[in-house]
N, C-alpha and C. Protein backbone atom coordinates (compact mmCIF):
# COMPACT_ATOMS: atom_id res chain seq x y z
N UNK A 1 -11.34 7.88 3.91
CA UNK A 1 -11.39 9.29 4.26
C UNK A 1 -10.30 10.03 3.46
N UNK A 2 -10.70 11.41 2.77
CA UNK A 2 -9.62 12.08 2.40
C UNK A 2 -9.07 12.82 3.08
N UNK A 3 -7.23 13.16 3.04
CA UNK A 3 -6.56 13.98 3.63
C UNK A 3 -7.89 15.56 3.15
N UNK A 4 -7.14 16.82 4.60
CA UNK A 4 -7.87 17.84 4.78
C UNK A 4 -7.12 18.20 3.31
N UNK A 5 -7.65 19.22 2.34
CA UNK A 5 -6.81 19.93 1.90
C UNK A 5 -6.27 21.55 1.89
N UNK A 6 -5.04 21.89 1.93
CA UNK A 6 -3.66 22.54 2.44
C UNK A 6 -4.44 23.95 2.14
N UNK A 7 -5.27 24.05 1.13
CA UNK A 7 -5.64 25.35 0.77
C UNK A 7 -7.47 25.33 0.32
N UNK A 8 -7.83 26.31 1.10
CA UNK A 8 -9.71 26.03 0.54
C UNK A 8 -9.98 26.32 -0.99
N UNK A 9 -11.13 25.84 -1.51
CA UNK A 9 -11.18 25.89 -3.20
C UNK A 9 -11.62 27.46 -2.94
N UNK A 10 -11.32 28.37 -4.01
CA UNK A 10 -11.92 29.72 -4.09
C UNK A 10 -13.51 29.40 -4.75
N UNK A 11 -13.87 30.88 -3.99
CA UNK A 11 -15.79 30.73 -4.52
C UNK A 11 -15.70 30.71 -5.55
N UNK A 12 -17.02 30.66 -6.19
CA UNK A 12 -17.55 30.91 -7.44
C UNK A 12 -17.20 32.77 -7.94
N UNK A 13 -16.83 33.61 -7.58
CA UNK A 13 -16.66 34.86 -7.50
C UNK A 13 -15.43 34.76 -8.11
N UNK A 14 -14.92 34.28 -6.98
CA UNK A 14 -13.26 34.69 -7.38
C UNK A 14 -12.73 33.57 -8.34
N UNK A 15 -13.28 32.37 -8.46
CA UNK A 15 -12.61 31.82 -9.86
C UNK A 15 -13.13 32.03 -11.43
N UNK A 16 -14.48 32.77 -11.21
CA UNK A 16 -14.43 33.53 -12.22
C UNK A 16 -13.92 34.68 -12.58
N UNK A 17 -13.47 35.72 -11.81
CA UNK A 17 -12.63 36.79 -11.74
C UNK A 17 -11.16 36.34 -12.02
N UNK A 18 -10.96 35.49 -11.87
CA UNK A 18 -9.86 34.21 -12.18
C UNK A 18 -9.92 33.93 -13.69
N UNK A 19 -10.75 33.35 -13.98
CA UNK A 19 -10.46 32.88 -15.25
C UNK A 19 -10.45 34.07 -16.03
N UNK A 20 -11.46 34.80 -15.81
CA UNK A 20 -11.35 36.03 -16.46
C UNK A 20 -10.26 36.74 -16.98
N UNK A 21 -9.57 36.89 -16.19
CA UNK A 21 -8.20 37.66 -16.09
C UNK A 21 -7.19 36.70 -16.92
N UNK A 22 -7.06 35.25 -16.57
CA UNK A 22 -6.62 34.23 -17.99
C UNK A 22 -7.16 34.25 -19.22
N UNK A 23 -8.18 34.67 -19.32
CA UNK A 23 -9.28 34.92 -21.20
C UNK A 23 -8.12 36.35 -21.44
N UNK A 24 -8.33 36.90 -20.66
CA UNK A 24 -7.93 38.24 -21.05
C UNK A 24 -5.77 38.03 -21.66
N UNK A 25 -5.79 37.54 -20.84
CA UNK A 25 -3.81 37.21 -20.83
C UNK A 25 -3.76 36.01 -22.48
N UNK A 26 -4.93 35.64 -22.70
CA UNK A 26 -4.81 33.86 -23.13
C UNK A 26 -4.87 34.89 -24.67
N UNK A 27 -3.87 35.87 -25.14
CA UNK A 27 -3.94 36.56 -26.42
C UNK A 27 -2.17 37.05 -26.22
N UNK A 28 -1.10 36.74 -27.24
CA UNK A 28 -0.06 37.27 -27.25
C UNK A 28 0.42 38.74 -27.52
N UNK A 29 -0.12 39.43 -27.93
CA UNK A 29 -0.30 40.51 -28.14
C UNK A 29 -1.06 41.28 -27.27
N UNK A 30 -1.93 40.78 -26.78
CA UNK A 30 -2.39 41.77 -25.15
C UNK A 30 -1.44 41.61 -24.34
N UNK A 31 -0.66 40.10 -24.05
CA UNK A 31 0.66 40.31 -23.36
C UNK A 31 1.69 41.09 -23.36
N UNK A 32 1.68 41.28 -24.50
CA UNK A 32 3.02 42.30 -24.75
C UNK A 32 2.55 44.08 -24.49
N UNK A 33 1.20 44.58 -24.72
CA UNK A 33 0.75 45.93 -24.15
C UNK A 33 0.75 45.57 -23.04
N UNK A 34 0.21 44.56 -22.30
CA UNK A 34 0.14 44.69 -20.83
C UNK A 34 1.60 44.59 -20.13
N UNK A 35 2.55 43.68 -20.57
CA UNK A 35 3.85 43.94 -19.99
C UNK A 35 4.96 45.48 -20.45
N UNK A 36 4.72 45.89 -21.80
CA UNK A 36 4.84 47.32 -21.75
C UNK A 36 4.33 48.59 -20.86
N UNK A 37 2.56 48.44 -20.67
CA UNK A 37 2.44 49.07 -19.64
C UNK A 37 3.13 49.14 -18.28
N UNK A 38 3.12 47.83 -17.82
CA UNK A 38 4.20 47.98 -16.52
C UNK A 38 5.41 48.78 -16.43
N UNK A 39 6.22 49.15 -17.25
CA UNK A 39 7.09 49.66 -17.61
C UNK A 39 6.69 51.17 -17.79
N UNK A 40 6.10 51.19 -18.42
CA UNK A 40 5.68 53.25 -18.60
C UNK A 40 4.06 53.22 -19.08
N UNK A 41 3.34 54.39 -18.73
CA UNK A 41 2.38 54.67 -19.52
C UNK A 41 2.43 54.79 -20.70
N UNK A 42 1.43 54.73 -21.96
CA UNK A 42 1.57 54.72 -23.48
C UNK A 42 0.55 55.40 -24.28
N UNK A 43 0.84 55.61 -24.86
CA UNK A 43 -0.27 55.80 -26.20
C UNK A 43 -0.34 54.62 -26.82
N UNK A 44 -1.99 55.01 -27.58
CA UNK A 44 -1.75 53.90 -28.75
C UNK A 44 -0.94 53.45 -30.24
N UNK A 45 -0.49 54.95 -30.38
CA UNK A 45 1.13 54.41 -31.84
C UNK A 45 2.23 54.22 -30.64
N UNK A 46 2.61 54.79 -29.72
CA UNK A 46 3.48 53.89 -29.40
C UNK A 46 3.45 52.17 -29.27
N UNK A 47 2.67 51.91 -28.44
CA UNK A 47 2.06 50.74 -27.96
C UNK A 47 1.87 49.73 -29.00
N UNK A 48 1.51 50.46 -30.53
CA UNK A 48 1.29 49.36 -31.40
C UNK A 48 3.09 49.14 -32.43
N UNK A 49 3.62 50.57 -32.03
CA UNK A 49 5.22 50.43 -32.28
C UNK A 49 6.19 49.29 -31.73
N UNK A 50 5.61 49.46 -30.30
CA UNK A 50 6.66 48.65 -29.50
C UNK A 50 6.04 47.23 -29.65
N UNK A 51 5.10 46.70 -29.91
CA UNK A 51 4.64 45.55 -30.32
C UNK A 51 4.35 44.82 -31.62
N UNK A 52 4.23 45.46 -32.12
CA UNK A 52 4.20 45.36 -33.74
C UNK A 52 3.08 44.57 -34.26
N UNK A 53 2.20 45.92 -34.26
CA UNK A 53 0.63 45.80 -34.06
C UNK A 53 -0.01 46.93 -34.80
N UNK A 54 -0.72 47.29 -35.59
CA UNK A 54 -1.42 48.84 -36.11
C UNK A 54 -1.70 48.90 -34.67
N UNK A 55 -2.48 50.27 -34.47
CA UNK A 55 -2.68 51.49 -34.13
C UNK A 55 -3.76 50.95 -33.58
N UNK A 56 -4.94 50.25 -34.93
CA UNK A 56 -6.53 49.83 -34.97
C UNK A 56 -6.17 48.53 -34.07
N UNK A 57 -5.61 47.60 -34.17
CA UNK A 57 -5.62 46.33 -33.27
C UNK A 57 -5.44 46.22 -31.98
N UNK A 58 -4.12 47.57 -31.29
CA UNK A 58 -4.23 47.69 -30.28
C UNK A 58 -5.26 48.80 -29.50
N UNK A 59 -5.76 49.41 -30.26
CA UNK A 59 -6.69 50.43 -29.73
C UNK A 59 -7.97 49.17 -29.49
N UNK A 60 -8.11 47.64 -30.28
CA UNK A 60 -9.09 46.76 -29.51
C UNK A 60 -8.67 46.22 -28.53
N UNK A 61 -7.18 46.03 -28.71
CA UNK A 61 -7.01 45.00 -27.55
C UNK A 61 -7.18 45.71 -25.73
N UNK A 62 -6.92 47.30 -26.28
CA UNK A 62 -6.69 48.00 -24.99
C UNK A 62 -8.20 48.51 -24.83
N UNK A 63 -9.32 47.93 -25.52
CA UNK A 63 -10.44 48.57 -24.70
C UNK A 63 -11.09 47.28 -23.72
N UNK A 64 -10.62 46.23 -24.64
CA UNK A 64 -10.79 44.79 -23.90
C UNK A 64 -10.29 44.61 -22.59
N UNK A 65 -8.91 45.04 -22.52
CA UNK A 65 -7.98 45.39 -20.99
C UNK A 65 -9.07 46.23 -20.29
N UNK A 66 -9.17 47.10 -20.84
CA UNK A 66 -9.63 48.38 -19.76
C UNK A 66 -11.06 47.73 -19.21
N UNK A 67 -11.49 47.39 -20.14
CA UNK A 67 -13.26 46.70 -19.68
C UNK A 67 -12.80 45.68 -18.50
N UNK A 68 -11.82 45.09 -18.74
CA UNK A 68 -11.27 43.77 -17.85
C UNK A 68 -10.71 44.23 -16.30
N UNK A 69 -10.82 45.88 -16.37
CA UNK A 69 -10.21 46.35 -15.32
C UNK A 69 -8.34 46.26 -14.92
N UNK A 70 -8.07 45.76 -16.22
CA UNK A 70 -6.13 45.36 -16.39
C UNK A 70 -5.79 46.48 -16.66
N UNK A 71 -6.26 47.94 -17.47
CA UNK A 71 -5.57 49.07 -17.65
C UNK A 71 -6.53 50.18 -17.22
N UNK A 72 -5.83 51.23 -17.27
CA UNK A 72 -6.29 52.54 -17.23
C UNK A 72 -6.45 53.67 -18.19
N UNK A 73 -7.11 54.42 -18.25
CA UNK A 73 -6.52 56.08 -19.23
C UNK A 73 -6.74 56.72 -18.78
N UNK A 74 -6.16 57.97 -19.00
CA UNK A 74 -6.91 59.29 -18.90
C UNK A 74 -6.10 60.05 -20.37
N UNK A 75 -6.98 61.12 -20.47
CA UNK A 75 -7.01 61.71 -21.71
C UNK A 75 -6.10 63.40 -21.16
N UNK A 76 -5.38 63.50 -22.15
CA UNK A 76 -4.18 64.63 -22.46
C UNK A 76 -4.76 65.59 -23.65
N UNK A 77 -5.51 66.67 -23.42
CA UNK A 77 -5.88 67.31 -24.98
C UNK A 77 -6.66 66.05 -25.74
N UNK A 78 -5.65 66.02 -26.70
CA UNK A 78 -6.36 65.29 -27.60
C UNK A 78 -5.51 63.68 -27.52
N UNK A 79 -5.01 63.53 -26.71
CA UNK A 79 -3.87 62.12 -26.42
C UNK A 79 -4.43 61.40 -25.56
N UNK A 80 -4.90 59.80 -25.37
CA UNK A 80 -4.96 59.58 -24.38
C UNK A 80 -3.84 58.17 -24.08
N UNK A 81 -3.77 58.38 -22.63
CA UNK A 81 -2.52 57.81 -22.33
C UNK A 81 -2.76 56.63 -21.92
N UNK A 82 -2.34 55.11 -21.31
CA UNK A 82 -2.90 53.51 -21.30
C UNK A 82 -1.91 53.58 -19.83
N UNK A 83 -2.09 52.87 -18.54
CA UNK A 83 -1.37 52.33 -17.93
C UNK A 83 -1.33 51.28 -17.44
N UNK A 84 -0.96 50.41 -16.84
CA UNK A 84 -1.29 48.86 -15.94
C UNK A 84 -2.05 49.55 -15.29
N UNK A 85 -2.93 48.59 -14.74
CA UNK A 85 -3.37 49.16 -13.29
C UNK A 85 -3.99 48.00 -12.18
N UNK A 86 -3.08 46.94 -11.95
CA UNK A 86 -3.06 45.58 -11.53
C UNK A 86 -1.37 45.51 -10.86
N UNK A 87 -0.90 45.52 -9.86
CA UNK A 87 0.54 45.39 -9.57
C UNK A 87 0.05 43.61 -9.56
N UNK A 88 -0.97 43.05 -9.39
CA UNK A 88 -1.37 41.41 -8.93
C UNK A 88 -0.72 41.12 -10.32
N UNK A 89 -1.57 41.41 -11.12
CA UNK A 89 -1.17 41.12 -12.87
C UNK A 89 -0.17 40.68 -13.45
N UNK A 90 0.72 42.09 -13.03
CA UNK A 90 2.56 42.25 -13.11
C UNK A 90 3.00 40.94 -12.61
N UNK A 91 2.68 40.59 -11.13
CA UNK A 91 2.97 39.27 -11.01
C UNK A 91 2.76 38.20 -11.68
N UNK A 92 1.63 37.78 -11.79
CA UNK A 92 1.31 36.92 -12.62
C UNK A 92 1.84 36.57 -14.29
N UNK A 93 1.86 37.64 -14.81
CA UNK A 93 2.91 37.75 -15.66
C UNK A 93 3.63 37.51 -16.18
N UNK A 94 4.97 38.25 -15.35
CA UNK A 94 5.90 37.90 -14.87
C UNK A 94 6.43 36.30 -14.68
N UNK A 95 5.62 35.86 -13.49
CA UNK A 95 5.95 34.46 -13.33
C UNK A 95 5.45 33.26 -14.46
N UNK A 96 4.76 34.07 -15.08
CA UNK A 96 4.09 33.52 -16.23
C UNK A 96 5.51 33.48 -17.75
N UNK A 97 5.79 34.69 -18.14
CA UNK A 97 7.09 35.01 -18.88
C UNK A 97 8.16 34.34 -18.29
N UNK A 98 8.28 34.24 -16.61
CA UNK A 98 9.59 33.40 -16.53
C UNK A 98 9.67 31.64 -16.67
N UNK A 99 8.24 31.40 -16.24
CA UNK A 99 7.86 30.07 -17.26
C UNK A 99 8.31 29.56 -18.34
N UNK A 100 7.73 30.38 -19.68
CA UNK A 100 7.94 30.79 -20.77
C UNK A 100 9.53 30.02 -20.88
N UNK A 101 10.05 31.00 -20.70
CA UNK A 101 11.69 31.33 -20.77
C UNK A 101 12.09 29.99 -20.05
N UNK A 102 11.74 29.00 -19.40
CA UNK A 102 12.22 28.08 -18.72
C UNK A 102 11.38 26.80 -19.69
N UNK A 103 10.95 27.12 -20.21
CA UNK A 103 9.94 25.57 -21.43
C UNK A 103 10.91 25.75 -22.16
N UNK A 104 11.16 26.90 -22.81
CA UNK A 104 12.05 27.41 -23.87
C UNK A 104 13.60 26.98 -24.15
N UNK A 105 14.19 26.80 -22.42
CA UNK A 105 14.93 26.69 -22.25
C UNK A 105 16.35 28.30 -22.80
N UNK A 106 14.99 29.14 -22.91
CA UNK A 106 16.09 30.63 -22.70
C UNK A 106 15.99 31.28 -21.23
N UNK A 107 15.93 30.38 -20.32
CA UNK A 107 16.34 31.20 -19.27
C UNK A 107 17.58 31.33 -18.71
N UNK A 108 17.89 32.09 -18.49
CA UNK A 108 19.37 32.30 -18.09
C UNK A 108 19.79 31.83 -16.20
N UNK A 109 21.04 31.17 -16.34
CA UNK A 109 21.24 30.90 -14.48
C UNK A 109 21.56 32.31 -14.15
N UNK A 110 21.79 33.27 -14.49
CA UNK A 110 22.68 34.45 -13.80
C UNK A 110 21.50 35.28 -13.27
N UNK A 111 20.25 35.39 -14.33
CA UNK A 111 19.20 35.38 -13.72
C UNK A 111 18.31 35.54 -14.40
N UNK A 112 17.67 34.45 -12.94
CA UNK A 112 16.47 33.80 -12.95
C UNK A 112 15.11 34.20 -12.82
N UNK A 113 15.23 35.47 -12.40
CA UNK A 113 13.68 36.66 -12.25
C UNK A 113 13.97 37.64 -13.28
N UNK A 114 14.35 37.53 -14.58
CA UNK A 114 14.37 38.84 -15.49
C UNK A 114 12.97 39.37 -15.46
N UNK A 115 11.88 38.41 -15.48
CA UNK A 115 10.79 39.15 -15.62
C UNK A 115 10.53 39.64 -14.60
């Protein structure tokens, strides 16, 4: 007999909504717009500034997000602006980057949640 186990398997729904959201993260450069977004809303020259990306690469990567339901816009005149729109995400992230930083062995003891 097997022990019960501690946590039920998720449906078919939600572990594809699951993986999904990993296809979407599983690109270094969508990481870095998506953890910028958390931080402030953007445009796309900023966004490809602060990442160091053209203009054209992140204007794909951020329609891929948005289809994925990971960002937002709305349009300013002729500007339109990018935001997170997942606080779940941020987490994931996050604990994902502080990973990172701990394989790496750049994580710091003073602290341990920078992300």
């Amino acid at each position: 007999m097997h022990p019960t186990p501690v946590h039920r398997v998720p449906d078919d729904e939600h572990a594809q909504i699951a993986a999904s959201t990993f296809r979407m993260l599983a690109d270094a450069t969508r990481v870095k717009i998506l953890w910028a977004l958390f931080a402030e809303e953007s445009s796309v020259n900023a966004l490809a500034e602060a990442v160091g990306a053209t203009p054209a690469a992140v204007s794909q990567h951020l329609a891929k997000l948005r289809l994925a339901g990971l960002v937002e816009s709305r349009r300013e005149g002729t500007f339109v602006f990018y935001r997170a729109s997942d606080a779940h995400v941020r987490r994931l992230l996050a604990e994902t980057l502080s990973h990172a930083e701990h394989v790496t062995g750049a994580a710091q003891d003073d602290d341990p949640h920078r992300y």
